[in-house]
Protein backbone atom coordinates (compact mmCIF):
# COMPACT_ATOMS: atom_id res chain seq x y z
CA UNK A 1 24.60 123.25 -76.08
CA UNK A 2 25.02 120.09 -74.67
CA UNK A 3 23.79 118.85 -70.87
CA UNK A 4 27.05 119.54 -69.29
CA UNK A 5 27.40 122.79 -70.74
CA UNK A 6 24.34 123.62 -68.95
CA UNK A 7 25.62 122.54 -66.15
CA UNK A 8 28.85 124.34 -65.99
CA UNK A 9 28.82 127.62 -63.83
CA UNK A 10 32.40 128.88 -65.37
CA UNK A 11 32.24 132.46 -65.07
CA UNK A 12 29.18 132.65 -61.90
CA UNK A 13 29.92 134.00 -59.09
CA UNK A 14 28.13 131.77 -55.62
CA UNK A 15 27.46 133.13 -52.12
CA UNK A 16 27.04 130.64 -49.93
CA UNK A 17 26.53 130.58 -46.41
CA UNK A 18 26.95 128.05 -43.70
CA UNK A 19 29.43 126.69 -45.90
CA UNK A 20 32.98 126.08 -43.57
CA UNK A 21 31.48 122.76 -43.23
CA UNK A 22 28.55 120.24 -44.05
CA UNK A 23 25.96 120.45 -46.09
CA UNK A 24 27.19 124.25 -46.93
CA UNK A 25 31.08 122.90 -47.34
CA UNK A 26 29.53 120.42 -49.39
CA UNK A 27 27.35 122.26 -52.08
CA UNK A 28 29.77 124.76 -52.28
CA UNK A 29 32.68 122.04 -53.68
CA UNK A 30 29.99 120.42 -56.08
CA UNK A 31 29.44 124.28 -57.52
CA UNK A 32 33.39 125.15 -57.37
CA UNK A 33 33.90 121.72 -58.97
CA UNK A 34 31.58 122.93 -61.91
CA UNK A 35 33.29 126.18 -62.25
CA UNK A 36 32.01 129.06 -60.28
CA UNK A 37 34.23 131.15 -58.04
CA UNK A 38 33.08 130.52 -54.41
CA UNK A 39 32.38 133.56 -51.29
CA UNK A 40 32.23 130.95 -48.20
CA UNK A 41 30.44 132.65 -45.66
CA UNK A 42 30.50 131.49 -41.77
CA UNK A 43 31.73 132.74 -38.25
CA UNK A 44 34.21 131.23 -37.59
CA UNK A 45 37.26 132.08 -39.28
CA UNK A 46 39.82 129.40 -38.94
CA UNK A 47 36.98 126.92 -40.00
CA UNK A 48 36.57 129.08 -43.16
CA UNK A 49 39.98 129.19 -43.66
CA UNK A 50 40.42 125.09 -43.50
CA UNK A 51 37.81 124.76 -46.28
CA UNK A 52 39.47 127.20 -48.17
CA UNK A 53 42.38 124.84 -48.21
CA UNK A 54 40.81 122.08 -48.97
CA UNK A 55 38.77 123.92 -52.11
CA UNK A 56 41.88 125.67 -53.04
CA UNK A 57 43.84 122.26 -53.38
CA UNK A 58 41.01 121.56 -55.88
CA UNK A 59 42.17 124.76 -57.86
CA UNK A 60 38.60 126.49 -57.42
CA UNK A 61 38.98 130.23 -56.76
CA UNK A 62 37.28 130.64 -53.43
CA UNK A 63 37.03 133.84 -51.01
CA UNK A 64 35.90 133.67 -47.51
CA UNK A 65 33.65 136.21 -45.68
CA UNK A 66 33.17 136.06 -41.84
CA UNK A 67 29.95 137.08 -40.76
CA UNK A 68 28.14 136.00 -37.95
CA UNK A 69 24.39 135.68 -39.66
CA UNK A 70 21.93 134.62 -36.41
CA UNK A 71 20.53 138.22 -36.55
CA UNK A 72 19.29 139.93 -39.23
CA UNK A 73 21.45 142.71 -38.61
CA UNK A 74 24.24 140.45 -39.35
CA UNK A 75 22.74 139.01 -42.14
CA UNK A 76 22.53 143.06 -43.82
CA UNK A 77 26.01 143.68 -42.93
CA UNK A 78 27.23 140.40 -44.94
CA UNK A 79 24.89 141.81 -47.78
CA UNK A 80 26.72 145.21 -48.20
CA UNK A 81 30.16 143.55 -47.65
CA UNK A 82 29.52 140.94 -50.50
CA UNK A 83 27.91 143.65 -53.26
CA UNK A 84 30.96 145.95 -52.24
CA UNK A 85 34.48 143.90 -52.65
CA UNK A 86 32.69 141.27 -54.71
CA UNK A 87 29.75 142.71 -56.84
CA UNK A 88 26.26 141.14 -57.34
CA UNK A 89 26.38 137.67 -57.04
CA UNK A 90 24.90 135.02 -60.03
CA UNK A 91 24.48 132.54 -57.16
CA UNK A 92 22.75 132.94 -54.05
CA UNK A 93 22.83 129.50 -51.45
CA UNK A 94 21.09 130.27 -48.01
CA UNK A 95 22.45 127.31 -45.94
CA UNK A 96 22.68 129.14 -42.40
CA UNK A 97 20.37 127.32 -39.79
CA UNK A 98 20.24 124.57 -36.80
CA UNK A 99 17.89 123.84 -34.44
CA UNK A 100 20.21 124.26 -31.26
CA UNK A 101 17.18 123.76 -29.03
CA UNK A 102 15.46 120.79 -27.10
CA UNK A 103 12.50 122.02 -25.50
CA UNK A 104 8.77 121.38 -24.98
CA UNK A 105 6.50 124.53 -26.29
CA UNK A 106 5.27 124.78 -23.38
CA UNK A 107 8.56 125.48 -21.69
CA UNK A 108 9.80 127.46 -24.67
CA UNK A 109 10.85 131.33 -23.77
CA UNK A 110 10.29 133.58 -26.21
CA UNK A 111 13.62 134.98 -26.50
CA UNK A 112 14.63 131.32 -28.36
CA UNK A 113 11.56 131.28 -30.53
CA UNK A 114 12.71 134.29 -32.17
CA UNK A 115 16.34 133.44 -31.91
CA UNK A 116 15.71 130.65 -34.34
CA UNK A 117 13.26 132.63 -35.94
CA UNK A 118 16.17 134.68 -36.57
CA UNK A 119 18.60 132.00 -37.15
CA UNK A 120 16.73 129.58 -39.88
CA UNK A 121 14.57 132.42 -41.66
CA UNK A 122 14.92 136.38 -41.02
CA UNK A 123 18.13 136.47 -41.96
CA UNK A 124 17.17 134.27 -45.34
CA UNK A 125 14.67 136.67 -46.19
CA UNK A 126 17.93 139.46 -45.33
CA UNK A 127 20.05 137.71 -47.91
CA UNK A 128 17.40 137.30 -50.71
CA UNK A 129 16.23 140.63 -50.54
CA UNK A 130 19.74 142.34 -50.62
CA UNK A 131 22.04 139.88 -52.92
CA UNK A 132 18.58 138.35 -54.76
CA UNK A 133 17.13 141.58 -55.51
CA UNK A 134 20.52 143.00 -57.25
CA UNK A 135 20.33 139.73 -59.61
CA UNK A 136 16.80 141.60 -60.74
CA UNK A 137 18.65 143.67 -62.74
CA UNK A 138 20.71 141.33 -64.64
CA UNK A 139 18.14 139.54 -65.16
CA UNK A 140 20.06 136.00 -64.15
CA UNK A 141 19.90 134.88 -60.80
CA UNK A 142 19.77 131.72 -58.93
CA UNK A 143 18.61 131.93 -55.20
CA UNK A 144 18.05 127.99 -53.40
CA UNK A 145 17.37 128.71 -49.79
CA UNK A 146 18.01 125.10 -47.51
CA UNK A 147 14.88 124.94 -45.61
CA UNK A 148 14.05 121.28 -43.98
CA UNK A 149 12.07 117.93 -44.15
CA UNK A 150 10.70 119.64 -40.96
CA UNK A 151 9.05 122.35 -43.03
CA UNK A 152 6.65 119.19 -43.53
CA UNK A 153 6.28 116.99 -41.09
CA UNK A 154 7.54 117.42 -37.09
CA UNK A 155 10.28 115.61 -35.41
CA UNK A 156 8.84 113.76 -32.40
CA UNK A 157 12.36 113.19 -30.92
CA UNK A 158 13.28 116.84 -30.88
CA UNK A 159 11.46 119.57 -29.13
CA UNK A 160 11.55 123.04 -30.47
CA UNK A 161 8.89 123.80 -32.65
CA UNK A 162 10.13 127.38 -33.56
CA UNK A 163 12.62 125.29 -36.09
CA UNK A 164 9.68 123.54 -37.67
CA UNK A 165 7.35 126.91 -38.00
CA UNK A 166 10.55 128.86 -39.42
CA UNK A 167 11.51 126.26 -42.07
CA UNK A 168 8.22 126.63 -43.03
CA UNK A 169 7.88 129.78 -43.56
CA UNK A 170 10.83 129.62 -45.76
CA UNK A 171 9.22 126.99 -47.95
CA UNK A 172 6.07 129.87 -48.61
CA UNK A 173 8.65 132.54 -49.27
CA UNK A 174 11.03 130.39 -51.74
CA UNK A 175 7.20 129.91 -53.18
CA UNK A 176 6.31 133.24 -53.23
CA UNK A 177 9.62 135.06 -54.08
CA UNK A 178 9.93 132.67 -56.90
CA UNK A 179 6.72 133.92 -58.48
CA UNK A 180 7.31 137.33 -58.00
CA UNK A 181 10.93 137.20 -59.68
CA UNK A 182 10.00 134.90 -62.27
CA UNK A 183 9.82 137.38 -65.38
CA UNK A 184 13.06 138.24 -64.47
CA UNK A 185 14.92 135.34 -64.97
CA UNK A 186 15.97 134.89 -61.43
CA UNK A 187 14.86 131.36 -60.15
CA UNK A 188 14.50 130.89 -56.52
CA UNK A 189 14.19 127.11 -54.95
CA UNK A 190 14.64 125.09 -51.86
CA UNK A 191 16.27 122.23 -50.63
CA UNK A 192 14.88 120.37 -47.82
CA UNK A 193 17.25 117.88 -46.43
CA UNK A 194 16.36 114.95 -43.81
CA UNK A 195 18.83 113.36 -41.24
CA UNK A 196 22.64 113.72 -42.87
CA UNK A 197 25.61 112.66 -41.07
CA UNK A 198 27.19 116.11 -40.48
CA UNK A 199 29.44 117.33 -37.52
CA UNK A 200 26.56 119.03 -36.08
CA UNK A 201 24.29 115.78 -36.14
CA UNK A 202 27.50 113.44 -34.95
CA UNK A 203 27.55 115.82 -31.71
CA UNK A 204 23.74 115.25 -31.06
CA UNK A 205 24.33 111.46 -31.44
CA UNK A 206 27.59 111.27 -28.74
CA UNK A 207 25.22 113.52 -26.38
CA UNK A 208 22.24 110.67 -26.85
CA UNK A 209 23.43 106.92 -27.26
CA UNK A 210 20.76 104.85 -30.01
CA UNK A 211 19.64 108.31 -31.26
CA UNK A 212 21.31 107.64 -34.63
CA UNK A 213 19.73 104.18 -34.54
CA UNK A 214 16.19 105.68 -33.62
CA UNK A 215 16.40 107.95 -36.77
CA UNK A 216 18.16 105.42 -38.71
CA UNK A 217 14.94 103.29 -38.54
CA UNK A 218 12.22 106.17 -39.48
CA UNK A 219 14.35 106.17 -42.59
CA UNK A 220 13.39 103.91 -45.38
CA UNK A 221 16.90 103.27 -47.08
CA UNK A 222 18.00 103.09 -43.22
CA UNK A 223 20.78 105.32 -43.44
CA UNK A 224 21.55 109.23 -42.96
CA UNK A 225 22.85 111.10 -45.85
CA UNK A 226 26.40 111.91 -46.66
CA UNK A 227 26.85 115.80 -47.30
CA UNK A 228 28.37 114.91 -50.30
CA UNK A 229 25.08 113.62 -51.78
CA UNK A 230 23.18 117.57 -51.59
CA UNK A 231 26.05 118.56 -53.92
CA UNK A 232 24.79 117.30 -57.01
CA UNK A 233 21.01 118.98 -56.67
CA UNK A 234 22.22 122.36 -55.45
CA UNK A 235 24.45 122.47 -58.99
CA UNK A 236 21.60 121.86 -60.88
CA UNK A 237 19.39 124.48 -59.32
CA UNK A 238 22.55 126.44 -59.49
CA UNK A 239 22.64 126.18 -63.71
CA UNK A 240 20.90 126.56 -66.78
CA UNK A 241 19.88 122.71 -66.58
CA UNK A 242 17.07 124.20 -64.06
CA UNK A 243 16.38 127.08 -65.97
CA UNK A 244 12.41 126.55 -65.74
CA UNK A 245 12.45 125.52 -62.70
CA UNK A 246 11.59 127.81 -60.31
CA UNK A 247 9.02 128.19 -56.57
CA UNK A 248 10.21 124.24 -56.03
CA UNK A 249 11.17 122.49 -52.94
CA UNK A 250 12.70 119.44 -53.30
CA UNK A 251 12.70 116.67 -50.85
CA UNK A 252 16.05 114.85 -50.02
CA UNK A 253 15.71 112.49 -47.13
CA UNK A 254 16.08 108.58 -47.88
CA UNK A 255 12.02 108.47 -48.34
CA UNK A 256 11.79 109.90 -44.45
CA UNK A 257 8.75 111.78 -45.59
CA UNK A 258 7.26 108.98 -47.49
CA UNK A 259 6.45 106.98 -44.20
């Protein structure tokens, strides 16, 4: 079998949510581009429906899902949705997140802590339990759950620490899971992304002028990331090429975290 056979996913089936748009839009055309039939999952519905188009054009099969995922109740409902019109995933991508917050600790209300408690890592551990755990069976599976560069370091010019704590804690249970499902053949990793130019991040930067140009220079290639460049390392955790790799997190930031 040669490399790129190992890195085809023709006949997989990938879940991904978060993915109407940036880094989710993004890793979900890299895997469509290698073969896999797509389930874009996000809440808005004429967003999902755009990058449809635009993956359709491609000629990659690609259903869409609306699901709002920021509880966990959500997150269950997606679940049962996906194993009943679509089956049991072979691909699991858990891209939903943000931080969506500015503020101190100290001034932090609980409500929000758990809201992005919610938001970045209950309804992750939702989604691996419900569409990972039916890949047990099969014994095939590949889970890669988008935690941060914050899961490592904190952001001085961002308040919020409940994003920090919950990426975190989704970098121990990518860990953990992994080593629990190993015999079983279903791998479960984690990206952690630094600063990327996505709509989300171009919004911050019109709301702050020099705020691109303050992160710009923490970076040591002095540039934010194009989505496009996370496609490439979610296919390979996607395929066979990563076949031992499993419990990793793997760091894509410009060298942020080096410095």
């Amino acid at each position: 079998m040669s490399v790129w056979d190992r890195l085809s996913l023709k006949g997989k089936r990938a879940v991904i949510t978060g993915a109407s748009r940036g880094l989710g839009f993004a890793m979900a055309e890299a895997l469509g581009q290698a073969g896999a039939e797509l389930i874009l999952v996000a809440r808005d519905p004429d967003k999902l429906h755009q990058a449809q188009q635009k993956l359709q054009e491609q000629q990659i099969p690609c259903h869409t899902l609306p699901a709002d995922l920021s509880t966990p109740q959500g997150a269950e409902q997606m679940c049962q949705q996906v194993l009943d019109q679509f089956g049991t995933p072979d691909v699991l991508i858990n891209n939903v997140g943000g931080r969506r917050i500015d503020l101190p600790t100290e001034e932090l209300p609980l409500e929000q802590w758990l809201r992005i408690l919610d938001l970045n890592l209950n309804q992750a551990f939702v989604c691996t339990k419900i569409l990972g755990g039916a890949m047990l069976k099969r014994r095939w599976g590949r889970v890669i759950n988008v935690a941060s560069i914050c899961a490592m370091i904190a952001t001085p010019l961002i308040k919020g620490r409940s994003y920090e704590t919950a990426k975190a804690a989704l970098v121990m249970f990518t860990r953990a899971t992994a080593a629990d499902w190993a015999p079983y053949g279903v791998t479960v990793n984690a990206i952690a992304p630094g600063a990327f130019l996505t709509d989300t991040n171009r919004r911050w930067f019109q709301q702050r002028p020099g705020f691109q140009q303050q992160i710009e220079q923490e970076i040591p290639m002095r540039r934010l990331g194009s989505p496009e460049e996370i496609g490439p390392l979610a296919l390979l955790l996607a395929s066979d090429a990563a076949s031992y790799i499993t419990g990793a997190v793997f760091v894509i930031d410009g060298g942020r975290t080096l410095v």
